[in-house]
Structures are given as structure tokens and as C-alpha cells.
N, C-alpha and C. Protein backbone atom coordinates (compact mmCIF):
# COMPACT_ATOMS: atom_id res chain seq x y z
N UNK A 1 -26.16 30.16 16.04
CA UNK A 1 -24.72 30.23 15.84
C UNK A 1 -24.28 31.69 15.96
N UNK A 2 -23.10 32.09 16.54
CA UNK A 2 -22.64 33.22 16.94
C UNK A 2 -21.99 34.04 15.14
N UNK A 3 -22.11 35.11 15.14
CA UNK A 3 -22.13 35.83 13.90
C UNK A 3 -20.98 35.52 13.25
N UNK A 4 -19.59 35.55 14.60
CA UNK A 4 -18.31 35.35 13.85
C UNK A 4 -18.46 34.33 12.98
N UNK A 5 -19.17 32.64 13.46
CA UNK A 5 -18.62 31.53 13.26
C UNK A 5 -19.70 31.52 11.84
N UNK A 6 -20.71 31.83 11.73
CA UNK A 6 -21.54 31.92 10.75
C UNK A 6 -20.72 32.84 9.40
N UNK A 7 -19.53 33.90 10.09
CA UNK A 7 -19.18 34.78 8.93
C UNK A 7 -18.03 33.69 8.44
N UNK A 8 -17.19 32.99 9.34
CA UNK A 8 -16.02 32.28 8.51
C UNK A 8 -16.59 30.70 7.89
N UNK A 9 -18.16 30.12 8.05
CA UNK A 9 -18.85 29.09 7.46
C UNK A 9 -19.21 29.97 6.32
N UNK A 10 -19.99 30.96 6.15
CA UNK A 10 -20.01 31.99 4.62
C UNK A 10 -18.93 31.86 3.88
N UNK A 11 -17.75 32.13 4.76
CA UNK A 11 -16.59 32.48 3.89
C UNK A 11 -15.60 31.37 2.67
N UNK A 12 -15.90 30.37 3.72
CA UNK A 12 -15.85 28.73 3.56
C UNK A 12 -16.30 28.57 2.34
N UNK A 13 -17.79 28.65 2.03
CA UNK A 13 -18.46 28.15 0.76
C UNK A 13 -18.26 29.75 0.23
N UNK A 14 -17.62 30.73 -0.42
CA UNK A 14 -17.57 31.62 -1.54
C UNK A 14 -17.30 30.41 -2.94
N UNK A 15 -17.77 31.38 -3.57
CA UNK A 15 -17.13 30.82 -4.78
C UNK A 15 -15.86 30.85 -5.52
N UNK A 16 -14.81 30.51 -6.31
CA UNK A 16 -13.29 30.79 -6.45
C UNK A 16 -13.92 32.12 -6.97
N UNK A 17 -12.52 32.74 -6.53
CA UNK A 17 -12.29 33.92 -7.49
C UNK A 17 -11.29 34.27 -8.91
N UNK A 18 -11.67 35.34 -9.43
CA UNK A 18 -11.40 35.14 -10.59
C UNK A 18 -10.30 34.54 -11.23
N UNK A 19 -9.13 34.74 -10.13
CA UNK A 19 -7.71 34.60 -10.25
C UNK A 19 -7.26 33.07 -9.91
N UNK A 20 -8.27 32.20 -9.65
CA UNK A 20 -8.20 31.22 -9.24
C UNK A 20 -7.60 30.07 -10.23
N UNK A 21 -7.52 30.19 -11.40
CA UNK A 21 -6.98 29.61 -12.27
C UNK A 21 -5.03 29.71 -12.34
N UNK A 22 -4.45 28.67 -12.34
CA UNK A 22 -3.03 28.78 -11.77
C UNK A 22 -2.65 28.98 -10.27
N UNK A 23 -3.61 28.86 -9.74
CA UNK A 23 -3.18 29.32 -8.26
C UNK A 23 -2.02 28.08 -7.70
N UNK A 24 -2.57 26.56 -7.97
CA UNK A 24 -1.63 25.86 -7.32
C UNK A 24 -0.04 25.69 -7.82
N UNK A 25 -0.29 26.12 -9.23
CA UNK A 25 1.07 26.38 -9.37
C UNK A 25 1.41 27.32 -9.20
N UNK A 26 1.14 28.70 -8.94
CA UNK A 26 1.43 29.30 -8.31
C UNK A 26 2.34 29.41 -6.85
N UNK A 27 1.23 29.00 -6.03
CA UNK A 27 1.82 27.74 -4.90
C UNK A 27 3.27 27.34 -4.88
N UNK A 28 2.82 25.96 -6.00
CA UNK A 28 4.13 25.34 -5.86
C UNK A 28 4.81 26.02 -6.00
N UNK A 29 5.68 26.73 -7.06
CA UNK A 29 6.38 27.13 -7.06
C UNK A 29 7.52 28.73 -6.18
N UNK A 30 6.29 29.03 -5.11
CA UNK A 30 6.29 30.16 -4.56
C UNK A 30 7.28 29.59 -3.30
N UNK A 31 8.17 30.54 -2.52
CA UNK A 31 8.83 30.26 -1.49
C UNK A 31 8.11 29.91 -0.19
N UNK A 32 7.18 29.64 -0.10
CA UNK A 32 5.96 29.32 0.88
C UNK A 32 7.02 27.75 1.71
N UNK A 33 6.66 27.87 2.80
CA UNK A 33 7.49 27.09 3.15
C UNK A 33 6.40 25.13 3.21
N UNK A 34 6.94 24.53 2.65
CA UNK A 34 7.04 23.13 2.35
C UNK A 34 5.15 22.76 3.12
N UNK A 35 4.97 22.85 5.01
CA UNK A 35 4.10 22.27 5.34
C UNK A 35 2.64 23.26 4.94
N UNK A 36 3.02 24.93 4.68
CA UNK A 36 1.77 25.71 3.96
C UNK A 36 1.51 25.29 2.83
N UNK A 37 2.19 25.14 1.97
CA UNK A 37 2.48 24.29 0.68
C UNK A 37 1.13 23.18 0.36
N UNK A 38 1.97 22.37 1.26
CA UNK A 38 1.47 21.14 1.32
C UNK A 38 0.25 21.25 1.72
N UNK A 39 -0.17 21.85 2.95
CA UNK A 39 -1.77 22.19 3.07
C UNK A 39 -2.63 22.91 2.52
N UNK A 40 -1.97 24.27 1.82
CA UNK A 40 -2.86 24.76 0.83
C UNK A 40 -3.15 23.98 -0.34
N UNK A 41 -2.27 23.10 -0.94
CA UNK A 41 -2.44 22.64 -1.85
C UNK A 41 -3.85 21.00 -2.21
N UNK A 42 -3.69 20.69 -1.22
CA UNK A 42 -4.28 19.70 -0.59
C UNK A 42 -5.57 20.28 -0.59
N UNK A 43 -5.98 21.06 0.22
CA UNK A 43 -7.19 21.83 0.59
C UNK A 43 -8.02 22.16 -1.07
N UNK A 44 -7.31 22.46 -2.07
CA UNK A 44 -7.74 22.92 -3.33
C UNK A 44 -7.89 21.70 -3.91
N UNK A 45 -7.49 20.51 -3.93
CA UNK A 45 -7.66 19.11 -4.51
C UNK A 45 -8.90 18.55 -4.38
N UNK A 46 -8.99 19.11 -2.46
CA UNK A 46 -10.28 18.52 -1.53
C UNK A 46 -11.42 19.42 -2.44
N UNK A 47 -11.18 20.66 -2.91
CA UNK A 47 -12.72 22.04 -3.39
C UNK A 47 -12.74 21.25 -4.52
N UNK A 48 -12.16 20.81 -5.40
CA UNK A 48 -12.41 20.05 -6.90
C UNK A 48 -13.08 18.72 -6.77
N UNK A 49 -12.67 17.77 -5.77
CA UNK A 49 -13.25 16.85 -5.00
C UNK A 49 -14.88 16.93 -5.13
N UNK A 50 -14.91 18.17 -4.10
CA UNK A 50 -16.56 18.32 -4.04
C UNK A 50 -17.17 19.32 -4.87
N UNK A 51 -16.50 19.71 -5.89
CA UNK A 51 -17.02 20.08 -7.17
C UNK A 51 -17.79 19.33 -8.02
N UNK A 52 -16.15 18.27 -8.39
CA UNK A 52 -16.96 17.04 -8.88
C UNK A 52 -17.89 16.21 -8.59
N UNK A 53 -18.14 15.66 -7.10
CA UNK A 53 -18.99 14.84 -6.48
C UNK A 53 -20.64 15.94 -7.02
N UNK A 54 -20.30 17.72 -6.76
CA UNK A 54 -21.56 18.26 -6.70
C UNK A 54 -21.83 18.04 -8.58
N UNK A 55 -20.99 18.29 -9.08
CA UNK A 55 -21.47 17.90 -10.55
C UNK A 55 -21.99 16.76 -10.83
N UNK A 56 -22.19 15.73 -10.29
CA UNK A 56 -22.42 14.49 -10.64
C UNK A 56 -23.75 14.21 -10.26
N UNK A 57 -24.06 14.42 -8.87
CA UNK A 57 -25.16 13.99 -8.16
C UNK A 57 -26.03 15.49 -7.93
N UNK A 58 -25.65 16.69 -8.85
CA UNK A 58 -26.36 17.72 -8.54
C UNK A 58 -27.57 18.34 -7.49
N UNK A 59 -26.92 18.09 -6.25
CA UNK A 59 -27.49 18.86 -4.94
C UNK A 59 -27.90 19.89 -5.32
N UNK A 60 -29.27 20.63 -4.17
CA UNK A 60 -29.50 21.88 -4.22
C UNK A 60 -28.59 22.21 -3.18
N UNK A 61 -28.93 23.73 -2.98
CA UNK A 61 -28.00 24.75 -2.16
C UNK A 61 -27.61 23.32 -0.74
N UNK A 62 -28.74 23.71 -0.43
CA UNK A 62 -28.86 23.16 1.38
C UNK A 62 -28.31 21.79 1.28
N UNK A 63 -28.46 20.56 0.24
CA UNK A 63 -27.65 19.07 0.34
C UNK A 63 -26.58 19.60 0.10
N UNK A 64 -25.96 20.53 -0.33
CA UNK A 64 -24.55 20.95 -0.96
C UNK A 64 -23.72 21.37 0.83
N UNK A 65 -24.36 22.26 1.83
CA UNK A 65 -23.81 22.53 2.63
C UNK A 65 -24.09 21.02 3.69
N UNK A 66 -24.95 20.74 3.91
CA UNK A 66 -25.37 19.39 4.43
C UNK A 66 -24.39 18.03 4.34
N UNK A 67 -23.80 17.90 2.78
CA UNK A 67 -22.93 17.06 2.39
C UNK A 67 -21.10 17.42 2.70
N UNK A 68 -21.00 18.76 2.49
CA UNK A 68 -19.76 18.95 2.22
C UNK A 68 -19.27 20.16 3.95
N UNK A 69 -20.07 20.82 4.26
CA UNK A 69 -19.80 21.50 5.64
C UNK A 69 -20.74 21.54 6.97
N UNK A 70 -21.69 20.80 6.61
CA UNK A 70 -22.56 20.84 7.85
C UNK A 70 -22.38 19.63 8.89
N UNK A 71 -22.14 19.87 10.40
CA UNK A 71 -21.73 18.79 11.09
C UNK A 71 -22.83 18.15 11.56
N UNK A 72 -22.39 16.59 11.11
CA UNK A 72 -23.12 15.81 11.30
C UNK A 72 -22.49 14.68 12.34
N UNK A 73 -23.91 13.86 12.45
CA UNK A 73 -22.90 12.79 13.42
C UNK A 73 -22.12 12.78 14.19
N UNK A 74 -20.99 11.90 14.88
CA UNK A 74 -20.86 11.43 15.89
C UNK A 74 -19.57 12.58 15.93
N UNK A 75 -18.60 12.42 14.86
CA UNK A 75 -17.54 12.95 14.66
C UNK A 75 -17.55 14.12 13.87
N UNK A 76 -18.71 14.49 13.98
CA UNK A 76 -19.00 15.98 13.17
C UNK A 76 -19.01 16.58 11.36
N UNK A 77 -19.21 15.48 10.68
CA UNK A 77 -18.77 15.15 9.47
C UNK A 77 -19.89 15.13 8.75
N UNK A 78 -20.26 15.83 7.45
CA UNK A 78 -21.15 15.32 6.73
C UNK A 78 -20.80 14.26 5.66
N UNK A 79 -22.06 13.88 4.61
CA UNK A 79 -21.90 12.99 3.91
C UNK A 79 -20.60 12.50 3.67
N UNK A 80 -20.16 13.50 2.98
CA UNK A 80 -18.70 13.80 2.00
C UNK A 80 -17.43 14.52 2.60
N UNK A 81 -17.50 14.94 3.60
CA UNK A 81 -16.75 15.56 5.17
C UNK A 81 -15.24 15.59 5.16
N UNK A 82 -15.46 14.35 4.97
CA UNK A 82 -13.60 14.31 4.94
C UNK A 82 -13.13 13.94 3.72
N UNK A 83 -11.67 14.71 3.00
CA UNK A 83 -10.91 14.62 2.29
C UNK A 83 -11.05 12.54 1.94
N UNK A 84 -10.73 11.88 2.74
CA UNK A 84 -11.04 10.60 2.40
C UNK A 84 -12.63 10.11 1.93
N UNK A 85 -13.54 11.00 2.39
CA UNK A 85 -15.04 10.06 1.89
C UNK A 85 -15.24 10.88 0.28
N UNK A 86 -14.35 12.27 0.17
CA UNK A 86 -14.31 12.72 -1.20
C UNK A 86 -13.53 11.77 -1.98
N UNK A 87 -12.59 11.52 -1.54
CA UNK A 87 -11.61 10.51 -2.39
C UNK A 87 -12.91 9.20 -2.77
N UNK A 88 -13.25 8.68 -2.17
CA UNK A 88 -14.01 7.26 -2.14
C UNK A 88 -15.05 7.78 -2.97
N UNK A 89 -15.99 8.66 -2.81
CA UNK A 89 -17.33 9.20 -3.49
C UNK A 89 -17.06 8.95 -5.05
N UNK A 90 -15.47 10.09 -5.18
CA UNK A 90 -15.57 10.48 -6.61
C UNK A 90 -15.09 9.21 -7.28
N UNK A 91 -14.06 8.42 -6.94
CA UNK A 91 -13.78 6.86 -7.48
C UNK A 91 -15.06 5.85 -7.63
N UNK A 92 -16.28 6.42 -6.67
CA UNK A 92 -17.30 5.48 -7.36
C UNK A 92 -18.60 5.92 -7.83
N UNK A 93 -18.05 6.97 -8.15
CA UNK A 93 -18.79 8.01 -9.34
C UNK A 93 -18.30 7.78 -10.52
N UNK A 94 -16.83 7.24 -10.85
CA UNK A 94 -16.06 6.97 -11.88
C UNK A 94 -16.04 8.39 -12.12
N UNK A 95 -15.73 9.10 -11.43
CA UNK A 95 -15.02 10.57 -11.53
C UNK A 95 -13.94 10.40 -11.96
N UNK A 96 -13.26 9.68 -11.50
CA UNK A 96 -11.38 9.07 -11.63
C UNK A 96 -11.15 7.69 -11.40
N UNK A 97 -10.04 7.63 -11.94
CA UNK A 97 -8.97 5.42 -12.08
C UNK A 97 -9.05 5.43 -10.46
N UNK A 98 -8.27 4.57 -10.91
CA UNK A 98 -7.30 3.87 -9.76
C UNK A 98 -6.03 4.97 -9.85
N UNK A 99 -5.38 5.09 -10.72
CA UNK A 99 -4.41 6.03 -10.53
C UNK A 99 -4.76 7.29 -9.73
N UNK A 100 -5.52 7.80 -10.08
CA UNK A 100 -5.75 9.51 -9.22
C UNK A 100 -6.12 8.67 -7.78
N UNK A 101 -6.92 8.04 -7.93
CA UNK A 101 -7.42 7.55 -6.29
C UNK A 101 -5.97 6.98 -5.77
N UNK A 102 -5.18 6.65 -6.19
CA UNK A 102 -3.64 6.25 -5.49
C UNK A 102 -2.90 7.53 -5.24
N UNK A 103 -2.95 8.14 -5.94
CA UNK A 103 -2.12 9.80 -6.14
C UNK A 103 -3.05 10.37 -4.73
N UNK A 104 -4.69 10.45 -4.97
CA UNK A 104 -5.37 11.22 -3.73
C UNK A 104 -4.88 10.47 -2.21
N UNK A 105 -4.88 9.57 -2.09
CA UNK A 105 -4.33 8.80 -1.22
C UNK A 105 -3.25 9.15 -0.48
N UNK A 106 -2.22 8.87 -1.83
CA UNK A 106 -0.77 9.73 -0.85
C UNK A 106 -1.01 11.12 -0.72
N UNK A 107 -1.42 12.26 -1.32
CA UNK A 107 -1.76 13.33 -1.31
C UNK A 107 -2.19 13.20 0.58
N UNK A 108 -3.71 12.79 0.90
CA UNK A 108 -4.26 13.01 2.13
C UNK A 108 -3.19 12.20 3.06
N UNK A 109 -2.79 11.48 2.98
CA UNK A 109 -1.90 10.55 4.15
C UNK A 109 -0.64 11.94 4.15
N UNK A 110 0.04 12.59 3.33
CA UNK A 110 1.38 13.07 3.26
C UNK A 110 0.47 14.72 3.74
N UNK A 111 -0.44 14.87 3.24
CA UNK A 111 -1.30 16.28 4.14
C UNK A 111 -1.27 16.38 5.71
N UNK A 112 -1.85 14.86 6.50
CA UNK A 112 -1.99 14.76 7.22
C UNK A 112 -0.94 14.45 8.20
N UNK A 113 0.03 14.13 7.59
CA UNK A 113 1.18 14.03 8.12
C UNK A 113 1.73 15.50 8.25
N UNK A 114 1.71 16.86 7.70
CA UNK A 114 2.07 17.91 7.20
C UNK A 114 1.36 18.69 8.39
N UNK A 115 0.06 18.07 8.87
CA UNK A 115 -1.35 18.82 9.38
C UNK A 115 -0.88 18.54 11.46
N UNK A 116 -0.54 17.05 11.21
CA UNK A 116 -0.86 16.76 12.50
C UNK A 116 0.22 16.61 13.53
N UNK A 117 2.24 16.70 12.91
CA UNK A 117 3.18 16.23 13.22
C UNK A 117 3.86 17.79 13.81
N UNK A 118 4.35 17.11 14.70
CA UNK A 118 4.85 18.91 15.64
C UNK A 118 6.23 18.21 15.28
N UNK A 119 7.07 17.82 14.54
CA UNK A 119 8.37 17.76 13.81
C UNK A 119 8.15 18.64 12.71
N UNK A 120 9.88 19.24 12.86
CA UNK A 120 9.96 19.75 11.42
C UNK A 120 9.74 18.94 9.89
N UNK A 121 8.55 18.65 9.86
CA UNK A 121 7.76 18.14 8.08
C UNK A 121 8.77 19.17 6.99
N UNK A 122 9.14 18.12 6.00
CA UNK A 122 9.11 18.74 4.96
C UNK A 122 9.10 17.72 3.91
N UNK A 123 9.22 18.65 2.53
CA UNK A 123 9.27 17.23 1.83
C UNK A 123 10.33 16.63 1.57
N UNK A 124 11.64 17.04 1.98
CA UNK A 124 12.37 16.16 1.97
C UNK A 124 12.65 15.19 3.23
N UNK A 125 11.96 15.27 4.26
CA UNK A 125 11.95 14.38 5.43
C UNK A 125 11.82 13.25 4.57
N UNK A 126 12.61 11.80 5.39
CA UNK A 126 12.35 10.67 4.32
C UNK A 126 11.34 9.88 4.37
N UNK A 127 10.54 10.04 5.27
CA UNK A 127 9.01 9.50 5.01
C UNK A 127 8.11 10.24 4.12
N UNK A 128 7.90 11.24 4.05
CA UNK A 128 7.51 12.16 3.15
C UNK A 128 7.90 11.86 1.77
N UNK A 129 9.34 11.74 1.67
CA UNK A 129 10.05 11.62 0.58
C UNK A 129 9.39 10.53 -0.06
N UNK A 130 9.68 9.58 0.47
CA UNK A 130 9.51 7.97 0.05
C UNK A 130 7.44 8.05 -0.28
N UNK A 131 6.88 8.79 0.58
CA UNK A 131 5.73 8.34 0.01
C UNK A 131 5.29 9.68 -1.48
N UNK A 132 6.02 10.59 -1.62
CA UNK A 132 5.84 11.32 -2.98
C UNK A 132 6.33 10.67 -4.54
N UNK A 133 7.43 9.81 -3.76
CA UNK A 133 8.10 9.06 -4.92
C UNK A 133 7.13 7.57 -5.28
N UNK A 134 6.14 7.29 -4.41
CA UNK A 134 5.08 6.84 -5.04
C UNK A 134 4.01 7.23 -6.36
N UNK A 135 4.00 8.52 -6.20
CA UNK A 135 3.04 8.83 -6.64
C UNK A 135 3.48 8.92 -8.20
N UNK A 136 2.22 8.40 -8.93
CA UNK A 136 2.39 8.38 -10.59
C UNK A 136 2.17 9.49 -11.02
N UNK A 137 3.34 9.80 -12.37
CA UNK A 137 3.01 10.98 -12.54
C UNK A 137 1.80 10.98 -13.98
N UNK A 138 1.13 11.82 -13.77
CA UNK A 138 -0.06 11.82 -14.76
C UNK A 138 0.73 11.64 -16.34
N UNK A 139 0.66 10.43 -17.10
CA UNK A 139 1.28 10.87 -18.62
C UNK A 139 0.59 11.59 -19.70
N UNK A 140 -0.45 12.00 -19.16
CA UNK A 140 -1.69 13.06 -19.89
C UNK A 140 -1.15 14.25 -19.86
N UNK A 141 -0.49 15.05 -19.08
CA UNK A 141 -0.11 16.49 -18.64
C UNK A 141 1.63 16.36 -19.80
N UNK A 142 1.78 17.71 -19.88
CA UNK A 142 2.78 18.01 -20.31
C UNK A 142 3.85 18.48 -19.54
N UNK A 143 5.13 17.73 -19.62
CA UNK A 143 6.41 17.26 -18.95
C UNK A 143 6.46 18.69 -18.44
N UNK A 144 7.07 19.06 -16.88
CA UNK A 144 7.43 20.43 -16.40
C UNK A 144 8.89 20.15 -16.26
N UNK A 145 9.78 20.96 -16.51
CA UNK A 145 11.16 20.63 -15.36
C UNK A 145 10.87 21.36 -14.12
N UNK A 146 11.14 20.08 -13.03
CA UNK A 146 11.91 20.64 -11.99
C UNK A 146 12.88 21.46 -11.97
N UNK A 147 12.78 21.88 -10.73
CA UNK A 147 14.49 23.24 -10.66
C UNK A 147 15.13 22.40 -9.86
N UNK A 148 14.70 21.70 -8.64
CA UNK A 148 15.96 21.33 -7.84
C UNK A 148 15.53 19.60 -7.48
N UNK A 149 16.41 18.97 -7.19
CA UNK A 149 16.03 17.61 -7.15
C UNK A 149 15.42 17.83 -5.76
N UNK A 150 15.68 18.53 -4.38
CA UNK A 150 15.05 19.20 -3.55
C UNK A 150 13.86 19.15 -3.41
N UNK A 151 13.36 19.55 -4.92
CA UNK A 151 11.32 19.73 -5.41
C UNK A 151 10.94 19.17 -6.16
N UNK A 152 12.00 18.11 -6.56
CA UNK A 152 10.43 16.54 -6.59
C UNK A 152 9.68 16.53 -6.46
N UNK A 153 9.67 15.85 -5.15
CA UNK A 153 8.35 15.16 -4.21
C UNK A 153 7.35 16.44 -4.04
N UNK A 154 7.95 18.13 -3.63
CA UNK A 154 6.90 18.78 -3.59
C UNK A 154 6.05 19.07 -5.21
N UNK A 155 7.04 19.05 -6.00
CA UNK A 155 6.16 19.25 -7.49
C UNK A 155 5.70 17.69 -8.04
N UNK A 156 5.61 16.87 -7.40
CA UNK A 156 4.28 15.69 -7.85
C UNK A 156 3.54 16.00 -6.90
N UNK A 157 3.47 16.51 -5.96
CA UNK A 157 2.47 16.35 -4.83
C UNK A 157 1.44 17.24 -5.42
N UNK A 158 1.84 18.84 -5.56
CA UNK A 158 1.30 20.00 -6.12
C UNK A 158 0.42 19.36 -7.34
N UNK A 159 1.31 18.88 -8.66
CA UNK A 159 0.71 18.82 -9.62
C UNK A 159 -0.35 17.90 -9.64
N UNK A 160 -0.63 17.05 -8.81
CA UNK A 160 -1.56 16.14 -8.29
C UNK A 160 -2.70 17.04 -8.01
N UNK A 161 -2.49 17.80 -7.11
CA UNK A 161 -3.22 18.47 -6.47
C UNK A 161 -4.04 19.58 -7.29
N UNK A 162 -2.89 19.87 -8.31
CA UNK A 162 -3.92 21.32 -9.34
C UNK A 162 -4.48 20.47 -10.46
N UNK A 163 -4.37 19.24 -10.89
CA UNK A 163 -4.23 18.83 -11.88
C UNK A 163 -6.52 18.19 -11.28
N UNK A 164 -6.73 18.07 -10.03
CA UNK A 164 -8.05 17.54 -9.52
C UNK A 164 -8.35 18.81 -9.42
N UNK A 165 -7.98 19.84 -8.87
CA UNK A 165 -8.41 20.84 -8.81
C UNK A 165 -9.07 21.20 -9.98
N UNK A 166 -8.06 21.54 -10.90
CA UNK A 166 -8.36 22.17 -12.29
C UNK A 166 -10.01 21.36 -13.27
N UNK A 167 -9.95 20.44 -12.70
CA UNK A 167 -10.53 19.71 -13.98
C UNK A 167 -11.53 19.12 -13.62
N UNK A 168 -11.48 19.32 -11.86
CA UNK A 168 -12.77 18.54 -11.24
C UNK A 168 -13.96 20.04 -11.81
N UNK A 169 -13.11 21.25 -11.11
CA UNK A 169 -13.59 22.74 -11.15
C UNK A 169 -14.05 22.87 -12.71
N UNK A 170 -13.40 23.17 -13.18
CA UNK A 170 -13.29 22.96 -14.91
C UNK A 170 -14.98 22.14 -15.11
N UNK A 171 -15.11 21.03 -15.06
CA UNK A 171 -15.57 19.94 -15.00
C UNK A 171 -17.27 20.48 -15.28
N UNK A 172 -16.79 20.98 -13.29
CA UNK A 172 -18.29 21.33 -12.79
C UNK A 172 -18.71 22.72 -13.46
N UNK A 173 -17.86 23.37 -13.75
CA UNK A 173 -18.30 24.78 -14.40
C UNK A 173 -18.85 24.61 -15.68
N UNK A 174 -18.38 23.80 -16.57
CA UNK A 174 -18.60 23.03 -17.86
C UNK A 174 -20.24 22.66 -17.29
N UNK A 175 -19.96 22.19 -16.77
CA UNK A 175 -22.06 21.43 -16.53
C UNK A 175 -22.54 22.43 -16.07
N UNK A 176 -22.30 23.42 -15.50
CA UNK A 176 -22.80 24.33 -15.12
C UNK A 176 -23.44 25.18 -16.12
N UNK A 177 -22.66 25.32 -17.09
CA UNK A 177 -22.83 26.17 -18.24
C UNK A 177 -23.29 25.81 -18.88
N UNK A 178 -23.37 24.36 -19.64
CA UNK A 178 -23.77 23.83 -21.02
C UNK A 178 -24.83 22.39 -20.60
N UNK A 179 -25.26 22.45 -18.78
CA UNK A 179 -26.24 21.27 -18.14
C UNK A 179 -25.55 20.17 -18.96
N UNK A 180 -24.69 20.17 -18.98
CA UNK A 180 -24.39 17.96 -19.60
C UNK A 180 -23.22 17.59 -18.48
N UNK A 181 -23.97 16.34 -18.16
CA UNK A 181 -22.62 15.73 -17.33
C UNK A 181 -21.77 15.33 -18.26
N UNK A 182 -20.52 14.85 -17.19
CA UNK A 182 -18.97 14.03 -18.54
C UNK A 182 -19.20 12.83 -18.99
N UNK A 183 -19.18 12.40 -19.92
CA UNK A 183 -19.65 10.92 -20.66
C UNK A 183 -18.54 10.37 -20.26
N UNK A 184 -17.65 10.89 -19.93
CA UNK A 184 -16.54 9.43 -19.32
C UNK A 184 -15.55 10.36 -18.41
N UNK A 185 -14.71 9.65 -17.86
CA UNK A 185 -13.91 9.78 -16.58
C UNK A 185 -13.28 10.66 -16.52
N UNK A 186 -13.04 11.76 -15.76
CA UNK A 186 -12.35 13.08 -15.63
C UNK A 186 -10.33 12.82 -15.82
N UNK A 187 -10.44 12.25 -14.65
CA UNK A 187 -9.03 11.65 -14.83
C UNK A 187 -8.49 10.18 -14.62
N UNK A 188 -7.54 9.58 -15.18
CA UNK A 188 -7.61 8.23 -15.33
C UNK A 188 -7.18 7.45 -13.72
């Protein structure tokens, strides 16, 4: 492999940095425009994803890159590859309900819509719209106000998104530190 592509696969697997705590709300709430938003945010849901999956089934180094960045197969994907086989893994890990796996759901469908559509995306486009106003809001977390009815749909999407982040990460750092897996379900 050529040095560049080997330096941005390094760069890929770092570990968070220190500041990494609040970042997605950060995010959300930052003037970043709607489809960066939406993909940064997404992308940090997906690192908690395979946090959790790595907390559970504790890979060494090499199953860890093998599972989560090394291309495999037909379509270039390992084990756990795509944002959807993380979604599926951690629901039958009992990582998470049915609820988060409905929330991850619209999350990757409304990403991918964000990722793949040469229209102006936002979240108030009304497909967008209509599939954020799906999403349940966690009754575990403590109530935020919105500022504008505008940022709805982008502040359930976000808080979805930091809320797997936080706790998948959280989660795995916790086992990391004290070797015990979670005796019961991360999020409902």
C-alpha cells in the first residue's frame, strides 16, 4: 500500500482525543451547515457502534482492523463495515432496544440521504423532515430546549447520535479500565 493511503488508514483508527467529550453537541449546535452536520455526526454514532461491538466480543489489535476497516469481500467491507451491519451487530449483542435500533436506522437512512443526494439536503427538506420526526426521543436524557423550530429534526438527529456515541465510548472505556463487561443494555 502506497504511504499516503496507509497514513490516512493510521489516521482512521487514532484514538479520540482528549476533547472528544461534547464534541457532538458541540456540532449540533455550531453554524456548520445542516449536510456536514449530519455527516459528522453520524460518523461519531458509527465510532461508538464499534466501540461497543469491540467491548463486547473483545478483538485483538488485527480482528479490530479486520472487522471494522479492512476490505474485505466482494464490496469491500469487513465484518462490521457498514454503519448498518454495526447497527444489526450491536442490537444482537443486546447492546441496545428496539428503540435506539429505530433511532440508528433513521439516523443511517437520513445520513445517507445527506451523503449521496446532489439536491440541496437539509433538515428541513420534507423528507428529511418527516423521517427526524420519527425518531423517539430518549426519555432517559434530560429535556434540552430547542432554539428554533427550524432545529428539531437536526437536534433529535444529533442527540441520537452523541447520546451512542457517548455511552457506547463511555461503555468501552469503562471495560477497558475496570475488565467487566455491562450486565445489561447500554441503551434501551
Amino acid at each position: 500500500m502506497e504511504q499516503w493511503k496507509q497514513d490516512l488508514n493510521d489516521l482512521i483508527r487514532q484514538p479520540p482525543g482528549r476533547d472528544v467529550k461534547g464534541v457532538v453537541q458541540r456540532i449540533m449546535r455550531s453554524k456548520l451547515d445542516d449536510r456536514s452536520t449530519a455527516l459528522t455526526c453520524a460518523a461519531f454514532a458509527e465510532i461508538g457502534l464499534a466501540a461497543g461491538i469491540a467491548m463486547v466480543l473483545q478483538p485483538d489489535r488485527d480482528q479490530v482492523i479486520d472487522w471494522f476497516w479492512k476490505p474485505v469481500g466482494k464490496h469491500g467491507r469487513g465484518k462490521y463495515g457498514s454503519f448498518d451491519k454495526k447497527i444489526s451487530a450491536a442490537f444482537d449483542l443486546d447492546l441496545m432496544g428496539e428503540d435506539t435500533r429505530h433511532n440508528l436506522e433513521i439516523v443511517r437512512r437520513v445520513r445517507n440521504a445527506f451523503a449521496h443526494s446532489m439536491a440541496d439536503v437539509r433538515f428541513t427538506t420534507p423528507a428529511i423532515k418527516a423521517a427526524c420526526e420519527l425518531i423517539n426521543s430518549p426519555s432517559h436524557l434530560p429535556k434540552e430546549k430547542v432554539r428554533s423550530r427550524k432545529s428539531r429534526c437536526r437536534f433529535a438527529y444529533c442527540q441520537v447520535c452523541d447520546q451512542v456515541f457517548r455511552i457506547f465510548l463511555g461503555g468501552a472505556a469503562l471495560k477497558w479500565i475496570t475488565g467487566a463487561k455491562p450486565q445489561q443494555r447500554l441503551l434501551p
